[in-house]
Protein backbone atom coordinates (compact mmCIF):
# COMPACT_ATOMS: atom_id res chain seq x y z
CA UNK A 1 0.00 0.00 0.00
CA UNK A 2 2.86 2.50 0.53
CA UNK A 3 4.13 1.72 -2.54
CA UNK A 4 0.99 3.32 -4.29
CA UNK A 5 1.88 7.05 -2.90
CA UNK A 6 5.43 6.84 -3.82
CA UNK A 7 6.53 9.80 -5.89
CA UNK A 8 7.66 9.36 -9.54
CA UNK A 9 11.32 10.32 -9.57
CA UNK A 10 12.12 12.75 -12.61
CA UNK A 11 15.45 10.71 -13.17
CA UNK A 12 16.38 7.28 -12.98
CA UNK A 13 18.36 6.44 -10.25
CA UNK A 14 21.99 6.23 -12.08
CA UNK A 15 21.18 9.50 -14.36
CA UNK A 16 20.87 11.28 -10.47
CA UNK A 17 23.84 9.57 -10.27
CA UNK A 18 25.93 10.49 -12.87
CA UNK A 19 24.31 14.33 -12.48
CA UNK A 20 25.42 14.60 -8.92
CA UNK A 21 29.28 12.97 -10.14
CA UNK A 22 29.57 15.51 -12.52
CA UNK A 23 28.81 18.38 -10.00
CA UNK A 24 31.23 16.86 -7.73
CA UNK A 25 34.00 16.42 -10.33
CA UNK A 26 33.60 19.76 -11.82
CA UNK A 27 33.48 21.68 -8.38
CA UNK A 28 37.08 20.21 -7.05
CA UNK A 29 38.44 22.29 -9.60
CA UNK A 30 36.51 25.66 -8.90
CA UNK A 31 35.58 27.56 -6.07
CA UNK A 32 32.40 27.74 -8.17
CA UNK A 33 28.76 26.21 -7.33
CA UNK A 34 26.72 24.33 -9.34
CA UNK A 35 23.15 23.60 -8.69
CA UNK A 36 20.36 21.20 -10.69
CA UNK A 37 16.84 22.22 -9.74
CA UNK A 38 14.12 19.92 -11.21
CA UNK A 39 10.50 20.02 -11.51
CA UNK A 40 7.72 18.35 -13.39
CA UNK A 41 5.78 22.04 -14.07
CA UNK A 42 6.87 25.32 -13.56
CA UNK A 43 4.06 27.43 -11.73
CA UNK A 44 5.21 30.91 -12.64
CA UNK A 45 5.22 32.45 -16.00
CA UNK A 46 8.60 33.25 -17.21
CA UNK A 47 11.20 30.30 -16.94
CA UNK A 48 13.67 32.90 -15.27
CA UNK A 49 11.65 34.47 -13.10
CA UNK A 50 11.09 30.69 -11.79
CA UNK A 51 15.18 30.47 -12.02
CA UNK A 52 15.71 33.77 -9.98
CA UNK A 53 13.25 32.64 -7.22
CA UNK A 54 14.80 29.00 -6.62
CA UNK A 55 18.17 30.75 -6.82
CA UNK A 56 17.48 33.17 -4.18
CA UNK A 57 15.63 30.54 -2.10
CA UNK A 58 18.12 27.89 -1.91
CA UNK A 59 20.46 30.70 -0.95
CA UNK A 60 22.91 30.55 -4.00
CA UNK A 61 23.74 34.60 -3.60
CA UNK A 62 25.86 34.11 -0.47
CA UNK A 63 28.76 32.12 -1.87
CA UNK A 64 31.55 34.28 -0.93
CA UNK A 65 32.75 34.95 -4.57
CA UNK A 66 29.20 35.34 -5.89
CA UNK A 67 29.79 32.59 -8.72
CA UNK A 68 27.32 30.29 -8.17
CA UNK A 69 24.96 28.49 -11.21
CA UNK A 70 21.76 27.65 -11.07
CA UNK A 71 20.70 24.89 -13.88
CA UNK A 72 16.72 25.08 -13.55
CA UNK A 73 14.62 22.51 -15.50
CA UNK A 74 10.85 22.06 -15.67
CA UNK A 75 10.25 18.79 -17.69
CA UNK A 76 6.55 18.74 -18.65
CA UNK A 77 6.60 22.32 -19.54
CA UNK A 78 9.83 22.12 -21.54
CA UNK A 79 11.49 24.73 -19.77
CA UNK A 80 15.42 25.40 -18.91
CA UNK A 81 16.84 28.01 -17.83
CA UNK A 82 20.42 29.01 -16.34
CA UNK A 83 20.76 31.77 -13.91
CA UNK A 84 24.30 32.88 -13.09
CA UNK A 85 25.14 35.08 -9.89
CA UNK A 86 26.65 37.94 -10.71
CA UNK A 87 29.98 37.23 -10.27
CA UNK A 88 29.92 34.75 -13.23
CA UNK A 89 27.49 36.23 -15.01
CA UNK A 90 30.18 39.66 -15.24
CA UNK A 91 32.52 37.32 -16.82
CA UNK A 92 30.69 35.19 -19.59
CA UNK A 93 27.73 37.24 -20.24
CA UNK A 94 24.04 36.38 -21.98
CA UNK A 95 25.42 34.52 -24.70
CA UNK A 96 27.35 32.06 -22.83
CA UNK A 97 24.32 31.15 -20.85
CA UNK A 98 22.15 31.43 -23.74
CA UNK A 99 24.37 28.77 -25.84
CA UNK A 100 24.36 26.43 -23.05
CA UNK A 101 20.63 26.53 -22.86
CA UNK A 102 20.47 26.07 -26.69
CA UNK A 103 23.08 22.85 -26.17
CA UNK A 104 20.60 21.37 -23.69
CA UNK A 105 17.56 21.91 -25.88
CA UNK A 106 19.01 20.39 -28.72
CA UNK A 107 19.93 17.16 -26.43
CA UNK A 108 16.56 17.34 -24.55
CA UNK A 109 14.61 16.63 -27.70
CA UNK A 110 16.34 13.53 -28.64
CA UNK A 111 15.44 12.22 -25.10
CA UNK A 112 18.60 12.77 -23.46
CA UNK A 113 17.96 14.78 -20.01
CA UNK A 114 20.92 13.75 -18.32
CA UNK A 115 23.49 14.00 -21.09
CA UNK A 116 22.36 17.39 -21.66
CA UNK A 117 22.78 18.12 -17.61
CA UNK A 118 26.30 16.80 -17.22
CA UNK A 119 27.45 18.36 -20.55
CA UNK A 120 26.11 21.69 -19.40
CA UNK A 121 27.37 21.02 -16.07
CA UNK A 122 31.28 20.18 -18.04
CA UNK A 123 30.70 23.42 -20.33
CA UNK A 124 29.68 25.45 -17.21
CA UNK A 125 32.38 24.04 -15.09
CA UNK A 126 34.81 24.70 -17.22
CA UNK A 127 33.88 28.65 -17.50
CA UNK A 128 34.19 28.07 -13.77
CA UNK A 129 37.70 26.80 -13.25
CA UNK A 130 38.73 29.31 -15.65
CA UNK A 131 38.08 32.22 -13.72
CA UNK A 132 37.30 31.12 -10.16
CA UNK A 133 40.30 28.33 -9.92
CA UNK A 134 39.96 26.39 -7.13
CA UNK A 135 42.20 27.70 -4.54
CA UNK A 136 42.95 24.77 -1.49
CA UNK A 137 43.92 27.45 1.17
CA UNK A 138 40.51 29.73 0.93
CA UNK A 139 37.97 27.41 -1.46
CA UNK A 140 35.14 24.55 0.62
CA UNK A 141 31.84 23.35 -1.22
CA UNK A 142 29.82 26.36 0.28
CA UNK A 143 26.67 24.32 -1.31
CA UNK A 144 24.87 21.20 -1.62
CA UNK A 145 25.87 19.11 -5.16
CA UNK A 146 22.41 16.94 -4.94
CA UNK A 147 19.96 17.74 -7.34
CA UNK A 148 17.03 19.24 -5.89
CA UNK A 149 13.94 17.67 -6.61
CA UNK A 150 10.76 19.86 -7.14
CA UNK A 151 6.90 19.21 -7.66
């Protein structure tokens, strides 16, 4: 009988998996954060706006060098979005973020969710260790690297 009120994951249990390695991998090499926020519908209008609200309410703004990404995904509405903080944001721009979202589109519609994640989280990493290296003396995970796990 419990069984019949589980909750439908959004991911398969070794695509979380992979998702969460590639967070981990990519953030030993930056002092930047990267976040995966997924949900079956987004309830707000624009797909940013949504973005911008989960990034404020998981707290992403207070990482000390302000260079935290949020990858946002709403999966029966067809929606992605990535919101930078402003610290990364000052260094690649709209465009970066707006190829990136373009990438994942293109991999979402041949079925391929978590490919598209963990090559968005290597293209976004990589942006990351190139300006905010990972320095051993200053730099600790300031966030979570699960994916969080919406309605």
């Amino acid at each position: 009988m419990i069984g019949f009120f589980k909750k439908k994951s959004l991911l398969s249990e070794e695509d979380n998996k992979r998702i969460v390695e590639a967070i981990k991998s990519t953030e030993q090499l930056t002092s930047g954060e990267i976040r995966v926020y997924m949900e079956s519908k987004n309830p707000l209008v624009s797909t940013i706006e949504r973005a911008s609200e989960i990034f404020i309410k998981m707290q992403m703004h207070q990482t000390k060098q302000r260079n935290a990404v949020l990858l946002y995904i709403a999966l029966k509405d067809k929606e992605v979005a990535l919101f930078g903080d402003e610290g990364i944001h000052q260094q690649v721009g709209s465009d970066f973020w707006n190829r990136q979202v373009s990438q994942m589109i293109h991999l979402f519609k041949e079925n391929s969710i978590a490919d598209g994640v963990v090559k968005c989280v290597a293209e976004v990493g990589n942006v990351l260790i190139d300006k905010f290296p990972y320095n051993s003396l200053e730099d600790k995970n300031e966030l979570p690297d699960d994916i969080v796990f919406g309605k």
